[in-house]
PDB file of N, CA and C in Angstrom:
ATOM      1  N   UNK A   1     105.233  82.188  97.803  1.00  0.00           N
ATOM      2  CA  UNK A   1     104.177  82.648  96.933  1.00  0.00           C
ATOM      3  C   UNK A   1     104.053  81.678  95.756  1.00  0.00           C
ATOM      4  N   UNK A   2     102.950  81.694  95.355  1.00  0.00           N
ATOM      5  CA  UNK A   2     102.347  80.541  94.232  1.00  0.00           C
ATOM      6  C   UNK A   2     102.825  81.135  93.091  1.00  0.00           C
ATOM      7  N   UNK A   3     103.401  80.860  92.141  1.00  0.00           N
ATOM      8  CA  UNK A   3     103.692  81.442  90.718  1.00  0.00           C
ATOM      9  C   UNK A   3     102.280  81.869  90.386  1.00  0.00           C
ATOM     10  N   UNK A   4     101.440  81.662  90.359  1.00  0.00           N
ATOM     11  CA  UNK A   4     100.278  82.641  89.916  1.00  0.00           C
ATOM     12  C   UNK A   4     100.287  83.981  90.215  1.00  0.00           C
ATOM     13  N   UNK A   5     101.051  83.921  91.994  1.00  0.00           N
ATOM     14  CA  UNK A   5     100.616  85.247  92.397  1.00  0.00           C
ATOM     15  C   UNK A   5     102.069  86.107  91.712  1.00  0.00           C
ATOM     16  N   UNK A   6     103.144  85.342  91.729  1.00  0.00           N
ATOM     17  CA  UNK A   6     104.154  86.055  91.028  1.00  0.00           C
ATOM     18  C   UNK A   6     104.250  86.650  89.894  1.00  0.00           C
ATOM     19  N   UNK A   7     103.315  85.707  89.121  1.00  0.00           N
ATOM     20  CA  UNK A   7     102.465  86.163  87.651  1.00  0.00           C
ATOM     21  C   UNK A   7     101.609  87.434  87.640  1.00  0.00           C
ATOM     22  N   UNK A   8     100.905  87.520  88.831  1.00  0.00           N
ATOM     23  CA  UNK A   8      99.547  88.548  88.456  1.00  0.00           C
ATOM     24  C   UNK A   8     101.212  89.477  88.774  1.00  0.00           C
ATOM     25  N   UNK A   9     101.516  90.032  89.996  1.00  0.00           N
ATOM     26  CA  UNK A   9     102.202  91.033  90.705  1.00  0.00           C
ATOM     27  C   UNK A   9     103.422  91.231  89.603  1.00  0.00           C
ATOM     28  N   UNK A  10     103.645  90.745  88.607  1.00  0.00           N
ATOM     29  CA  UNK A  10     104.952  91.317  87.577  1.00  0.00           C
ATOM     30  C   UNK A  10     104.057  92.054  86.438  1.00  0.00           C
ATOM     31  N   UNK A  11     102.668  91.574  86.323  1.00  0.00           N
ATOM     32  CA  UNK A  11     101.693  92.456  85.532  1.00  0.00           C
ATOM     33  C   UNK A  11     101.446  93.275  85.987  1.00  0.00           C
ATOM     34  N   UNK A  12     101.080  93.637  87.068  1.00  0.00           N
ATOM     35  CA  UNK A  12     100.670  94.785  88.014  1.00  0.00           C
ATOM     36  C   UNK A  12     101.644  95.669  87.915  1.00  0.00           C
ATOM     37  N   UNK A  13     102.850  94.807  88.061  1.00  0.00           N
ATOM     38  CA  UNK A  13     104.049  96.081  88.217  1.00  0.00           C
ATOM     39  C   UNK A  13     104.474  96.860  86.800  1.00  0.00           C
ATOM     40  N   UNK A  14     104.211  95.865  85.721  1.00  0.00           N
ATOM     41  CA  UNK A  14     104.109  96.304  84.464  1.00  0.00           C
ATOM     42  C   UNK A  14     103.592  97.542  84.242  1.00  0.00           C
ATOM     43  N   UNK A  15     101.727  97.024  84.294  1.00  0.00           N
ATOM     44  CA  UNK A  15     101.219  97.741  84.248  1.00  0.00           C
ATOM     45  C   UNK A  15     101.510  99.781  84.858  1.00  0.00           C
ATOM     46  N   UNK A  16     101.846  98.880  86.320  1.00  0.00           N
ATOM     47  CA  UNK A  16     102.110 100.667  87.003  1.00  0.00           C
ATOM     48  C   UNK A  16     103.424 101.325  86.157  1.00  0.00           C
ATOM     49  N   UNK A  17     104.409 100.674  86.275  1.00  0.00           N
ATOM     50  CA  UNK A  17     105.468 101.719  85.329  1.00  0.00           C
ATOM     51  C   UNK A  17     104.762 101.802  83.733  1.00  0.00           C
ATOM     52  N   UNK A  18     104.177 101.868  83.218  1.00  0.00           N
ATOM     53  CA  UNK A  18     103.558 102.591  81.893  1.00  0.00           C
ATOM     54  C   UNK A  18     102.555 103.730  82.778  1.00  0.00           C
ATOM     55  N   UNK A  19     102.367 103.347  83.415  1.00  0.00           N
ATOM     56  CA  UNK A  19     101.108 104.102  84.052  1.00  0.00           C
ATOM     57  C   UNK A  19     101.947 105.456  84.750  1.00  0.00           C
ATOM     58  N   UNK A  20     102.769 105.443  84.976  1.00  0.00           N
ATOM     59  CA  UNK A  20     103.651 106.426  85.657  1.00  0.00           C
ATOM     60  C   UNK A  20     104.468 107.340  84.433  1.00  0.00           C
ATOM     61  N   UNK A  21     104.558 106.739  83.408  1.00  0.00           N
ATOM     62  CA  UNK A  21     105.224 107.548  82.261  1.00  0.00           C
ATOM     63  C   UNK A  21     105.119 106.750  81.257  1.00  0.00           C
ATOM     64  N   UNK A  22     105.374 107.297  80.002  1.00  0.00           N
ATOM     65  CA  UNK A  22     106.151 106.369  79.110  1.00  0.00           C
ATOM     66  C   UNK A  22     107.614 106.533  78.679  1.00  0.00           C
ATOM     67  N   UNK A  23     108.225 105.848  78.371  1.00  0.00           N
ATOM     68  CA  UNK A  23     109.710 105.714  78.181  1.00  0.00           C
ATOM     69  C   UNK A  23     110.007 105.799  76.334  1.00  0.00           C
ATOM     70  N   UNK A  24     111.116 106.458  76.422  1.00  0.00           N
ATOM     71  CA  UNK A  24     110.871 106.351  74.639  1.00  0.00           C
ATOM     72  C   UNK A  24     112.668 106.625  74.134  1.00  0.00           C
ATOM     73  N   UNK A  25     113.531 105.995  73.293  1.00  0.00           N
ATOM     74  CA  UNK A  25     114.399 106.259  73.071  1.00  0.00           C
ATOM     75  C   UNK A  25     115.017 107.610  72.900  1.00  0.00           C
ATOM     76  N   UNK A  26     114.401 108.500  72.305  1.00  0.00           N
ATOM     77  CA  UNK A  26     114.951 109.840  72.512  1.00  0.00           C
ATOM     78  C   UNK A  26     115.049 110.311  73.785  1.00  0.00           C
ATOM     79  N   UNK A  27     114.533 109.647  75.108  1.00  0.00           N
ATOM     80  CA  UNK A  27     114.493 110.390  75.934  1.00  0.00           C
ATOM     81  C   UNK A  27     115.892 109.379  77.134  1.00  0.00           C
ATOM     82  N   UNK A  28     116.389 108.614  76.419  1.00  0.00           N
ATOM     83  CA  UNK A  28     117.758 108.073  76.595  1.00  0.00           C
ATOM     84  C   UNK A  28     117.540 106.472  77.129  1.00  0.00           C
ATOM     85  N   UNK A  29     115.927 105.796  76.670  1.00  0.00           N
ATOM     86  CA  UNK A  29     115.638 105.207  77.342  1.00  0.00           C
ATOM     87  C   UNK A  29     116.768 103.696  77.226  1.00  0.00           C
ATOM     88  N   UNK A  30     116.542 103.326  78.614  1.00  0.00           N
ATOM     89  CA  UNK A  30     117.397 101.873  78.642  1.00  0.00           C
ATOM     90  C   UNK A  30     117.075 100.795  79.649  1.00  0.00           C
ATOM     91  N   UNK A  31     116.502 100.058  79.109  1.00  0.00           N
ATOM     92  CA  UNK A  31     115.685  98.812  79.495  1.00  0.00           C
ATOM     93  C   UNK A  31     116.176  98.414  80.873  1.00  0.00           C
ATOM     94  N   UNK A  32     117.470  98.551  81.651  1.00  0.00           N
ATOM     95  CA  UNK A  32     118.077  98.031  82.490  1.00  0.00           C
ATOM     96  C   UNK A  32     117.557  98.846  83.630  1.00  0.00           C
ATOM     97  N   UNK A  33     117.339 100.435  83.388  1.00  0.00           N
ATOM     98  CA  UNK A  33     116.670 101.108  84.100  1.00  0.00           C
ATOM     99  C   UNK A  33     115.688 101.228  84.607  1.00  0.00           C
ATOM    100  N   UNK A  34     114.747 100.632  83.446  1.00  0.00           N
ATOM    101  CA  UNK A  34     113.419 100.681  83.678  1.00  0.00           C
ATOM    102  C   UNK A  34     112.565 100.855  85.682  1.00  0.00           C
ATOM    103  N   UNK A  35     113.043  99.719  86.366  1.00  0.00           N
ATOM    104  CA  UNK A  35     112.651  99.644  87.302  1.00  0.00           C
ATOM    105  C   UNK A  35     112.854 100.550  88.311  1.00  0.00           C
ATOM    106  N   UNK A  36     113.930 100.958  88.166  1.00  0.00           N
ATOM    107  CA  UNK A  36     114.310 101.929  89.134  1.00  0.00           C
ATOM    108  C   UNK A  36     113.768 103.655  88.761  1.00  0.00           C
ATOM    109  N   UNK A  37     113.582 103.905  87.541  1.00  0.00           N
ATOM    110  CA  UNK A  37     112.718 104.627  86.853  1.00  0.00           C
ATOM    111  C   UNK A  37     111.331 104.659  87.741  1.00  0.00           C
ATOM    112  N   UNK A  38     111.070 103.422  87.785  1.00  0.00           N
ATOM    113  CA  UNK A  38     109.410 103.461  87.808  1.00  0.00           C
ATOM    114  C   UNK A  38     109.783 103.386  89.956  1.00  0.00           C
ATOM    115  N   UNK A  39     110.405 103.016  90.382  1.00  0.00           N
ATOM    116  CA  UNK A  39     110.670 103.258  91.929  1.00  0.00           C
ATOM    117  C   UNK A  39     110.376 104.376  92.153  1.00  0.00           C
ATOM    118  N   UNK A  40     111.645 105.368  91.554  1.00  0.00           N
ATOM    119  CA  UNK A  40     111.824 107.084  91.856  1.00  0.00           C
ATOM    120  C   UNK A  40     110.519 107.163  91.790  1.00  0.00           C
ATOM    121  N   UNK A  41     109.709 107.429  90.508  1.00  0.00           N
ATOM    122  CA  UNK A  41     108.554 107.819  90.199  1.00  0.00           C
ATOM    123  C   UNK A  41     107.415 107.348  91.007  1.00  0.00           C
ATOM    124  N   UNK A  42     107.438 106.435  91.933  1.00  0.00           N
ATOM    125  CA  UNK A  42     106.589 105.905  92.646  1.00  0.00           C
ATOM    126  C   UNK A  42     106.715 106.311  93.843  1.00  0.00           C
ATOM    127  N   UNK A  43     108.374 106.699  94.474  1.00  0.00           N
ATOM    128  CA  UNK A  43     108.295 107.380  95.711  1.00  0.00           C
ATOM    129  C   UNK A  43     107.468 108.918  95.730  1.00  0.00           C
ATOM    130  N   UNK A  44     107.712 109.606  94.604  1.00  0.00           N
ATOM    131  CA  UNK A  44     107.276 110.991  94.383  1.00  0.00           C
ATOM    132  C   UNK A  44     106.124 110.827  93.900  1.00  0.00           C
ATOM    133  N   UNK A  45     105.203 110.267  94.074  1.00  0.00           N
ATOM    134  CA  UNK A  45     103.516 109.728  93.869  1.00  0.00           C
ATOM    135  C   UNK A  45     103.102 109.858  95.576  1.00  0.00           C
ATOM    136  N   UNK A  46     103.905 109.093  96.015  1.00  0.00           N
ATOM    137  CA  UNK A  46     103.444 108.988  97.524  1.00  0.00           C
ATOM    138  C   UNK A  46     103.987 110.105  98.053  1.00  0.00           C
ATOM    139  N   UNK A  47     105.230 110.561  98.060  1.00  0.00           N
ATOM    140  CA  UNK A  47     105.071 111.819  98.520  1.00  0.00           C
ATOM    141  C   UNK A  47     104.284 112.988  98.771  1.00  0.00           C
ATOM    142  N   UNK A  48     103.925 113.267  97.288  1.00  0.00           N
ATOM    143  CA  UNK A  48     103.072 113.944  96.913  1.00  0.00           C
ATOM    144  C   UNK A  48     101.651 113.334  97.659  1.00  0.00           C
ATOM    145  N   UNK A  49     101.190 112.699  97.973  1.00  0.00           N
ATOM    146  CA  UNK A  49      99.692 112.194  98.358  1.00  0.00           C
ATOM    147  C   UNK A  49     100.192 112.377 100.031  1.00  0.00           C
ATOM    148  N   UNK A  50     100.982 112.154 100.689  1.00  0.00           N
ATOM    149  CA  UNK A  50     101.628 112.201 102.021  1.00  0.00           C
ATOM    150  C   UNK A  50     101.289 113.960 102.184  1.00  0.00           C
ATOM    151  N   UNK A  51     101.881 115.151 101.124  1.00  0.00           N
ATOM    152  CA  UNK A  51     101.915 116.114 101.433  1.00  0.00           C
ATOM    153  C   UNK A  51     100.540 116.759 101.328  1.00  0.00           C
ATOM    154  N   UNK A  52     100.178 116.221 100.425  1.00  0.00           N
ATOM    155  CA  UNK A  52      98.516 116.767 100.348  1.00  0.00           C
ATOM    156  C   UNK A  52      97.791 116.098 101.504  1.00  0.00           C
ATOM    157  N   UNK A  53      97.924 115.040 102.082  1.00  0.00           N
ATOM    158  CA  UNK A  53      96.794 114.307 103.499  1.00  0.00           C
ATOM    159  C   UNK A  53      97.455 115.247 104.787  1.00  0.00           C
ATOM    160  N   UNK A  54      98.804 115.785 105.080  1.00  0.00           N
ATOM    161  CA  UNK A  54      99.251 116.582 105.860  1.00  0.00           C
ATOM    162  C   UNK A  54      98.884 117.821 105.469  1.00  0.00           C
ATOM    163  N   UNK A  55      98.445 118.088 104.631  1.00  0.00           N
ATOM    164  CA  UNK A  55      98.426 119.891 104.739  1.00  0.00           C
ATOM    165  C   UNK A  55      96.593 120.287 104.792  1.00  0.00           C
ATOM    166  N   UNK A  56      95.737 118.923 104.320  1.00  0.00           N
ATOM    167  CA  UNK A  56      94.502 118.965 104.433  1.00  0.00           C
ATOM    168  C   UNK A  56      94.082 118.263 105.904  1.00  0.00           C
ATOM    169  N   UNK A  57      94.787 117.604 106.854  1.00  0.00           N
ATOM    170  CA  UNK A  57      94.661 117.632 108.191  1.00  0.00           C
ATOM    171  C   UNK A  57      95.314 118.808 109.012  1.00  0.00           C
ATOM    172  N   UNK A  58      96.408 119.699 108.444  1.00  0.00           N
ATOM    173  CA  UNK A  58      96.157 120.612 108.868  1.00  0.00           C
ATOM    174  C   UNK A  58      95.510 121.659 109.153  1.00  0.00           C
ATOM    175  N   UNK A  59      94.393 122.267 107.740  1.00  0.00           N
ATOM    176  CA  UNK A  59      93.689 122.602 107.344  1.00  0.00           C
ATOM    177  C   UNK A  59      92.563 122.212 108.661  1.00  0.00           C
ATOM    178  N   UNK A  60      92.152 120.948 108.430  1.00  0.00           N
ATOM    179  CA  UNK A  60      90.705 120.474 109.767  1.00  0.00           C
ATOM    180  C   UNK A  60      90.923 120.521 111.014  1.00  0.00           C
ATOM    181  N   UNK A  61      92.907 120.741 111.301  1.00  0.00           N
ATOM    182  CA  UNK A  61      93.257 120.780 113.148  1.00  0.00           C
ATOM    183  C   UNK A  61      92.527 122.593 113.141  1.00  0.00           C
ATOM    184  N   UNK A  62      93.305 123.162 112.030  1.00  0.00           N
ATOM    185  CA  UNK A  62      92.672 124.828 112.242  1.00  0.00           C
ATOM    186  C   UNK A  62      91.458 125.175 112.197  1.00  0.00           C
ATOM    187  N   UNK A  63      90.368 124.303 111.505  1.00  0.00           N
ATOM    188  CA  UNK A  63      89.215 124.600 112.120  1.00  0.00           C
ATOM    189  C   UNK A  63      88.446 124.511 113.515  1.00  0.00           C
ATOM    190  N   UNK A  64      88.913 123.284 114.092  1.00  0.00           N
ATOM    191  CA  UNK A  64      88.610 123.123 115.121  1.00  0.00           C
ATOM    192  C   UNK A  64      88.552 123.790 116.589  1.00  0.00           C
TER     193      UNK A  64
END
């Protein structure tokens, strides 16, 4: 990959972990974590969208 694209995709990823929460010292925050923070939080995004596309194709098998 071209350092450009390594450039945009560490902004992107930036971007998504703020976008998923914010982090704040009272809440024990620690910089080392960060990423894995924003992982968890990203598996349980898709989960959640996985359980809602399964339960609304279930929904359209029962009409049928």
């Amino acid at each position: 990959m071209t350092q450009l694209n390594l450039t945009l995709m560490n902004k992107i990823w930036t971007i998504w972990k703020h976008a998923l929460g914010s982090y704040s010292e009272q809440d024990g925050f620690d910089p080392t974590n960060d990423n894995a923070i924003a992982i968890i939080r990203t598996v349980i995004v898709c989960v959640n969208i996985l359980v809602g596309f399964l339960i609304s194709a279930n929904i359209i098998i029962g009409w049928i």
